[in-house]
PDB file of N, CA and C in Angstrom:
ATOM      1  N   UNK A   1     -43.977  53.311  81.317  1.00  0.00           N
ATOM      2  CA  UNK A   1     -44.608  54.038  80.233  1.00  0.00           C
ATOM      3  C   UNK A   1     -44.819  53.076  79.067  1.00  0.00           C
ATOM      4  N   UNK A   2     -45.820  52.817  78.727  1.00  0.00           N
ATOM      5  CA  UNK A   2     -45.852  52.200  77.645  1.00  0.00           C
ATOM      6  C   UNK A   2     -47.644  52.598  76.796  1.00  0.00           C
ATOM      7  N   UNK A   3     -47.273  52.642  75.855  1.00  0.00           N
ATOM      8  CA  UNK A   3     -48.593  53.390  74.831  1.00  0.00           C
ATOM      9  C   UNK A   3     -49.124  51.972  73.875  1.00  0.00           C
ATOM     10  N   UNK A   4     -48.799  50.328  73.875  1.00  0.00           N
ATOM     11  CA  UNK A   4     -49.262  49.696  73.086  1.00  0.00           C
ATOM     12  C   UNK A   4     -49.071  48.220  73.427  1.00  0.00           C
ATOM     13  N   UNK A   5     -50.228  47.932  73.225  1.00  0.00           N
ATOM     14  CA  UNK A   5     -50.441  46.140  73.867  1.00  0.00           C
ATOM     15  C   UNK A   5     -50.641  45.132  72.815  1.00  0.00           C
ATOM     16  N   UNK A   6     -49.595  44.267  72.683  1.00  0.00           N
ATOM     17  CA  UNK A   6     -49.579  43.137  71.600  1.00  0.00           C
ATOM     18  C   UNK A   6     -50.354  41.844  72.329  1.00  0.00           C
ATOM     19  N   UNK A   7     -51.629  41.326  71.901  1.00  0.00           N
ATOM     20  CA  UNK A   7     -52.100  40.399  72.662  1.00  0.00           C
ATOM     21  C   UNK A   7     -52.032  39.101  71.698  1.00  0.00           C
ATOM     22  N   UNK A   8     -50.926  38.004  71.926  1.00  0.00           N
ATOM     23  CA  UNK A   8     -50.859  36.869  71.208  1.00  0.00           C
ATOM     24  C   UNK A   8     -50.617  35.711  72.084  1.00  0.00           C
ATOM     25  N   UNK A   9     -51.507  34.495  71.546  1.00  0.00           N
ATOM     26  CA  UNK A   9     -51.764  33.037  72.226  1.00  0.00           C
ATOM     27  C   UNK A   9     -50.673  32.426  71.635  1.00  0.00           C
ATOM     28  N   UNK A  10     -49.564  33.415  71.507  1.00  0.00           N
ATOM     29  CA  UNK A  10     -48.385  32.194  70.962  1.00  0.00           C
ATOM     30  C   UNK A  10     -47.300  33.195  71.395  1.00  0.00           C
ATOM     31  N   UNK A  11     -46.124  33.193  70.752  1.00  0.00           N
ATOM     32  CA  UNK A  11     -44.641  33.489  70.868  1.00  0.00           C
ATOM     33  C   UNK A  11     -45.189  35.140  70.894  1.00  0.00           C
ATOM     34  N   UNK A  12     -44.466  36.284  71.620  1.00  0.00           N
ATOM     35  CA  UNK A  12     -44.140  37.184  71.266  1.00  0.00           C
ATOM     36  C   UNK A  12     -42.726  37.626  69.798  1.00  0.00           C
ATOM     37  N   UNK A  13     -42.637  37.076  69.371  1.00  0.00           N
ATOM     38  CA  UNK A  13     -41.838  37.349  68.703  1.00  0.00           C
ATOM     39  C   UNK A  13     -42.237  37.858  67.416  1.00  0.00           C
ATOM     40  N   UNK A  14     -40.973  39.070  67.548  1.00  0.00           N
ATOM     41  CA  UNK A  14     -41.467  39.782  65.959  1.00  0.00           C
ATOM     42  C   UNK A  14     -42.421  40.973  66.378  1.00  0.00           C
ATOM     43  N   UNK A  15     -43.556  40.887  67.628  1.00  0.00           N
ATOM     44  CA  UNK A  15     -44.731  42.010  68.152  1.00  0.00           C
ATOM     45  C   UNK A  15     -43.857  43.237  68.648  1.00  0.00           C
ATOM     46  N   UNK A  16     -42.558  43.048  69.431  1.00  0.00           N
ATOM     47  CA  UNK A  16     -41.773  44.193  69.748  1.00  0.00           C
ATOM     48  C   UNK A  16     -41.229  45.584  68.331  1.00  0.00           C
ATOM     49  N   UNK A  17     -41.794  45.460  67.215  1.00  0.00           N
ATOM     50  CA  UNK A  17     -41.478  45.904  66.245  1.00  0.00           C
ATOM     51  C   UNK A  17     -42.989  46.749  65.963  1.00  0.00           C
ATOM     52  N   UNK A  18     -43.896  46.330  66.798  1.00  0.00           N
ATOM     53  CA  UNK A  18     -45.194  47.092  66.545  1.00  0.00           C
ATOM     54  C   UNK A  18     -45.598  47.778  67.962  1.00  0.00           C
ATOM     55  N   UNK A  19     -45.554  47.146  68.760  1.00  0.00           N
ATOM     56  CA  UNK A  19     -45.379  47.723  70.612  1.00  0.00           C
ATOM     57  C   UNK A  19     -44.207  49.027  70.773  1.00  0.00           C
ATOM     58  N   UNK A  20     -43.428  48.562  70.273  1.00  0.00           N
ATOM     59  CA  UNK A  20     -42.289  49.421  70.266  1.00  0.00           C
ATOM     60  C   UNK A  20     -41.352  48.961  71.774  1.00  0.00           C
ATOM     61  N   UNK A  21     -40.409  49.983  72.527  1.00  0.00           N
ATOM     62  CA  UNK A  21     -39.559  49.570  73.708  1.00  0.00           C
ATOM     63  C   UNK A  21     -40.351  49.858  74.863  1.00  0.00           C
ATOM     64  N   UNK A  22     -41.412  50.265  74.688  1.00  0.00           N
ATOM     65  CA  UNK A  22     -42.251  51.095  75.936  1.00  0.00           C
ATOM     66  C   UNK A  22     -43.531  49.794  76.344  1.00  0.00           C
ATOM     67  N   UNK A  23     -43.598  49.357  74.875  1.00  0.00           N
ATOM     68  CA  UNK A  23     -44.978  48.414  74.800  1.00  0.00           C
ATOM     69  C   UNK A  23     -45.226  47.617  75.709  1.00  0.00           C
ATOM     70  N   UNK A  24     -46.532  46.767  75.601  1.00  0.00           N
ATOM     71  CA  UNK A  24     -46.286  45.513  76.516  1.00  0.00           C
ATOM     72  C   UNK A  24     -46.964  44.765  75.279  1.00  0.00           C
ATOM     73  N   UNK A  25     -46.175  43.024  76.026  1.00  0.00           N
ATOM     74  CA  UNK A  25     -46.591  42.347  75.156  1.00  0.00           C
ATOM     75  C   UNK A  25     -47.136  41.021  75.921  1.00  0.00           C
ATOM     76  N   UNK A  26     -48.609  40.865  75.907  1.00  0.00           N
ATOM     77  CA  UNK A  26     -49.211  39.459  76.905  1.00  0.00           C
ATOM     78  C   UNK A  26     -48.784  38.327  75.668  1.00  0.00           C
ATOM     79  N   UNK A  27     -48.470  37.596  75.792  1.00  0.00           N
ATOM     80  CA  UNK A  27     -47.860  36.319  74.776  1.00  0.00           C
ATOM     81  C   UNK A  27     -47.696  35.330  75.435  1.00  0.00           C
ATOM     82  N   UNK A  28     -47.053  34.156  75.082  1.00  0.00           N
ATOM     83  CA  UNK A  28     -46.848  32.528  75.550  1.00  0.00           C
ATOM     84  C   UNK A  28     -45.502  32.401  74.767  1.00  0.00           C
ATOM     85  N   UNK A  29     -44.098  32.840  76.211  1.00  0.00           N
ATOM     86  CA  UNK A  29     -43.082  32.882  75.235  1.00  0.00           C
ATOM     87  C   UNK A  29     -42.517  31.731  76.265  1.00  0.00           C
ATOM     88  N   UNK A  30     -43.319  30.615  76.348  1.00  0.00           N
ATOM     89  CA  UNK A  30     -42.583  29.205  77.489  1.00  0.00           C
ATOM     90  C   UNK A  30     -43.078  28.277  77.022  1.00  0.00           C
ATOM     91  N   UNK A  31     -42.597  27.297  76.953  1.00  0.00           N
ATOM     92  CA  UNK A  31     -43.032  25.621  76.311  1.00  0.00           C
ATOM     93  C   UNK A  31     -44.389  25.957  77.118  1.00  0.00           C
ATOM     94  N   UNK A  32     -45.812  25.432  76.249  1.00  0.00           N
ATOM     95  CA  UNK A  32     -46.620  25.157  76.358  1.00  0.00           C
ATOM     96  C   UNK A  32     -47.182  24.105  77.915  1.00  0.00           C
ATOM     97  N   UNK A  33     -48.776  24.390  78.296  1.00  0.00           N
ATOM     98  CA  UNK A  33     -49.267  23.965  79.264  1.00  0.00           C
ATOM     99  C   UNK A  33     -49.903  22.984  78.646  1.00  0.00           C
ATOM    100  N   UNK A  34     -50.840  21.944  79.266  1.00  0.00           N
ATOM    101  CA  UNK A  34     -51.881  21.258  79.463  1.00  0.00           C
ATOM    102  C   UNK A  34     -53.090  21.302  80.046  1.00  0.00           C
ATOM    103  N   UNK A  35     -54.496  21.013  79.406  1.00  0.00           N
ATOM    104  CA  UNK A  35     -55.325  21.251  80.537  1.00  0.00           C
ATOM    105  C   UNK A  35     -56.955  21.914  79.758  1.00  0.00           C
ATOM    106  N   UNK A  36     -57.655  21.650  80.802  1.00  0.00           N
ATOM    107  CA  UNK A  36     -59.036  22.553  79.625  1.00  0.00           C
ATOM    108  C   UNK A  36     -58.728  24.103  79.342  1.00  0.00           C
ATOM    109  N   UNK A  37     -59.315  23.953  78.480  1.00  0.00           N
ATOM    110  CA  UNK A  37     -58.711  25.601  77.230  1.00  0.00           C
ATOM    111  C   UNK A  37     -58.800  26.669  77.935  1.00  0.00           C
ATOM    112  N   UNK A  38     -60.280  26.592  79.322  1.00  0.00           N
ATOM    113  CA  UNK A  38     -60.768  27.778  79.907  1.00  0.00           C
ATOM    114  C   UNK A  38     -59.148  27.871  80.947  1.00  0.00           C
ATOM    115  N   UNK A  39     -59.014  27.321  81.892  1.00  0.00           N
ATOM    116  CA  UNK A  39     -57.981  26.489  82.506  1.00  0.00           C
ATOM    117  C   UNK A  39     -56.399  27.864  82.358  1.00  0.00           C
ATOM    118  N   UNK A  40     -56.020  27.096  81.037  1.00  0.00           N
ATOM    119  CA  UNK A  40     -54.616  27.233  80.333  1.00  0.00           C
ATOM    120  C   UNK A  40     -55.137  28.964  80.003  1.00  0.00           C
ATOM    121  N   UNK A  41     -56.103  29.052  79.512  1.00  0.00           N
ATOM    122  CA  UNK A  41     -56.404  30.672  79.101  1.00  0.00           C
ATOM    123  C   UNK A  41     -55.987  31.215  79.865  1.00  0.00           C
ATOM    124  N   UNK A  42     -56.992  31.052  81.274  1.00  0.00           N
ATOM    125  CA  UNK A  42     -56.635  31.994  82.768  1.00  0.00           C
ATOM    126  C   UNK A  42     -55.655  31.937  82.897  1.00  0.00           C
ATOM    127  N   UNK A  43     -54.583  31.123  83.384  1.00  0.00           N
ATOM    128  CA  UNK A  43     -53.817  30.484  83.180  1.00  0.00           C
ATOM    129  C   UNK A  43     -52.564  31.630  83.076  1.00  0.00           C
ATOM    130  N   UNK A  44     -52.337  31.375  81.514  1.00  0.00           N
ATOM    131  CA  UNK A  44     -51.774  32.592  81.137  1.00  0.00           C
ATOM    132  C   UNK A  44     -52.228  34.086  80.917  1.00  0.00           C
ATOM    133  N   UNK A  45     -53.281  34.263  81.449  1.00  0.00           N
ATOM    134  CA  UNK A  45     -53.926  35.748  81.358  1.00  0.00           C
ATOM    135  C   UNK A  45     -54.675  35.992  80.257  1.00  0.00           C
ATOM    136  N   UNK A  46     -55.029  35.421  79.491  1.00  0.00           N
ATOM    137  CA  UNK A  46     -55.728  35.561  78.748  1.00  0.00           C
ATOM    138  C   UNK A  46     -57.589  36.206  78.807  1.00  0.00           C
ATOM    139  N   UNK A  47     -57.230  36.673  80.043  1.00  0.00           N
ATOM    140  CA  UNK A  47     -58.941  36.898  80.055  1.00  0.00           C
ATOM    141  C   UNK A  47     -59.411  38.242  80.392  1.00  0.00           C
ATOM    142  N   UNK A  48     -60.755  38.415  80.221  1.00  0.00           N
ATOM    143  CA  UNK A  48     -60.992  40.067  79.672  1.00  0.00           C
ATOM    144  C   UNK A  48     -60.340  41.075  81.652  1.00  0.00           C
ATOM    145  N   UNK A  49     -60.117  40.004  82.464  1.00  0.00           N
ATOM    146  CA  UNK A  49     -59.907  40.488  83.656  1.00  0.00           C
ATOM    147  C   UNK A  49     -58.681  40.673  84.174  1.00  0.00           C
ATOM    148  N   UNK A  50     -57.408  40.074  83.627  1.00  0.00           N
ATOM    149  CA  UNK A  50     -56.488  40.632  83.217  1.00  0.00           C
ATOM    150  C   UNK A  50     -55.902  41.802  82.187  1.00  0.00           C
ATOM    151  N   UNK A  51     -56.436  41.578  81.043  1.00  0.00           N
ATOM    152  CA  UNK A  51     -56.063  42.214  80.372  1.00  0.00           C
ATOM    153  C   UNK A  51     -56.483  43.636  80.520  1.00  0.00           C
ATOM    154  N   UNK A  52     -57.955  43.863  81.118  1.00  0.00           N
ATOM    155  CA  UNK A  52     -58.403  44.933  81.565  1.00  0.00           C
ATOM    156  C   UNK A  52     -57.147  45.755  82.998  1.00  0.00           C
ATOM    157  N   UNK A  53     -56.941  44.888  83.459  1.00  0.00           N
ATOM    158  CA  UNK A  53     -55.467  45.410  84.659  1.00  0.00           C
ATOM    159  C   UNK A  53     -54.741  45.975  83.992  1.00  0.00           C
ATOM    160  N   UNK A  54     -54.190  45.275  82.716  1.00  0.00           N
ATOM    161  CA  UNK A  54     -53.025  45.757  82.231  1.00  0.00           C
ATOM    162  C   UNK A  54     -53.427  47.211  81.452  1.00  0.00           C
ATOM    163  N   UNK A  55     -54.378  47.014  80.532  1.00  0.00           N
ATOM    164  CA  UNK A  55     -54.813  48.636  79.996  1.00  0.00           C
ATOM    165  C   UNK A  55     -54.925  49.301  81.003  1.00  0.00           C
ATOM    166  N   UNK A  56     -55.825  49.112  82.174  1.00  0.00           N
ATOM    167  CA  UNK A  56     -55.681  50.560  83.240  1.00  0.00           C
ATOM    168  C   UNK A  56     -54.505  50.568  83.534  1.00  0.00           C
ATOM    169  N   UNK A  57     -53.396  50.017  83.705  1.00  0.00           N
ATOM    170  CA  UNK A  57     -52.267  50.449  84.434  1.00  0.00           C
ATOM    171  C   UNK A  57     -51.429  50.665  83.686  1.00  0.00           C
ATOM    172  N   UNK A  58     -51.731  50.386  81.961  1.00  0.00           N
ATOM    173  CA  UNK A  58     -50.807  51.382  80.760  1.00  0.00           C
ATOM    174  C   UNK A  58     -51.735  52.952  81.099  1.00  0.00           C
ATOM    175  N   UNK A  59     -52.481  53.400  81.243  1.00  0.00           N
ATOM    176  CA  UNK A  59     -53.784  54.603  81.051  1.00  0.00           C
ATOM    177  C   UNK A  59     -52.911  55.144  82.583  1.00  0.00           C
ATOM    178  N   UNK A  60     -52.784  54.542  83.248  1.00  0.00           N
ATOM    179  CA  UNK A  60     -52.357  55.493  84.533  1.00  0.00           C
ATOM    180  C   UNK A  60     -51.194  55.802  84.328  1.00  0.00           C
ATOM    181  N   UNK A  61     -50.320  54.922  84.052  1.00  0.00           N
ATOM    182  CA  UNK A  61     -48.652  55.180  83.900  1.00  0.00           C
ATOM    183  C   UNK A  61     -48.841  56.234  82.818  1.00  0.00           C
ATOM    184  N   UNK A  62     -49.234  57.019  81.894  1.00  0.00           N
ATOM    185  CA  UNK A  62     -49.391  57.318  81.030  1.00  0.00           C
ATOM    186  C   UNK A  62     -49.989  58.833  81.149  1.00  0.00           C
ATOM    187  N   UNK A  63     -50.958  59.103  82.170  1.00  0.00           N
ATOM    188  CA  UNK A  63     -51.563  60.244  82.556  1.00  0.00           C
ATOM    189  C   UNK A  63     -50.669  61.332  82.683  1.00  0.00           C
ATOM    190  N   UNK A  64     -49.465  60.735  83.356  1.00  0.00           N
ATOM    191  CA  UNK A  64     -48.973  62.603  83.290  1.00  0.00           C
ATOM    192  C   UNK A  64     -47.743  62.653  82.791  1.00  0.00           C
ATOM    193  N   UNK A  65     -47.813  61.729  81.565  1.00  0.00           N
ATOM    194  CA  UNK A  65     -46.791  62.330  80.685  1.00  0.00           C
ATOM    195  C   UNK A  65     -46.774  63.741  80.276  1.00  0.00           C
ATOM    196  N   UNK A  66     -46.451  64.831  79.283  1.00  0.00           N
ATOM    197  CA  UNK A  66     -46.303  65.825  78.896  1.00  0.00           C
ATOM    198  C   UNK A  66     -45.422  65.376  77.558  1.00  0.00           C
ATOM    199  N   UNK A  67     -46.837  65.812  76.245  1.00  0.00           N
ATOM    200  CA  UNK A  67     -46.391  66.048  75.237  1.00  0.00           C
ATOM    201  C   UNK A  67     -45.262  67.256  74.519  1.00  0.00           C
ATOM    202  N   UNK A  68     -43.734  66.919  74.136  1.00  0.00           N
ATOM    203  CA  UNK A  68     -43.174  68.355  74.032  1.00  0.00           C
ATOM    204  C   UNK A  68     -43.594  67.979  72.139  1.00  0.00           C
ATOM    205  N   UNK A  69     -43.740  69.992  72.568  1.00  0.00           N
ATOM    206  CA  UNK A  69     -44.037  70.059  70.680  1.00  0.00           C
ATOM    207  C   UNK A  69     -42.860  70.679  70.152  1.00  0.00           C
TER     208      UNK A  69
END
């Protein structure tokens, strides 16, 4: 279950305070790569074809929650 995606080309740190415990967070929390930019992007996921995975599969996990009022 998670309702919020922190997308940062550096440290996650500090984003768990806006994601919350449910969140996800795509980040670069490992000593750095080498390599052409396109490369290192993919790489670490950085691209609209990952990140698109990860929103549908926050949107599905998410479908049959039940709001209590």
């Amino acid at each position: 279950m998670a309702s919020r995606l922190s997308i940062e080309m550096a440290s996650s740190l500090a984003w768990g305070r806006y994601t919350g415990i449910f969140g996800k967070n795509l980040a670069v929390d490992t000593f750095g790569k080498s390599g052409k930019a396109n490369d290192v992007i993919d790489d670490y996921g950085f691209n609209l074809a990952h990140i698109s995975r990860m929103v549908k599969k926050m949107i599905d996990e998410n479908k049959n929650l039940q709001i209590v009022k």
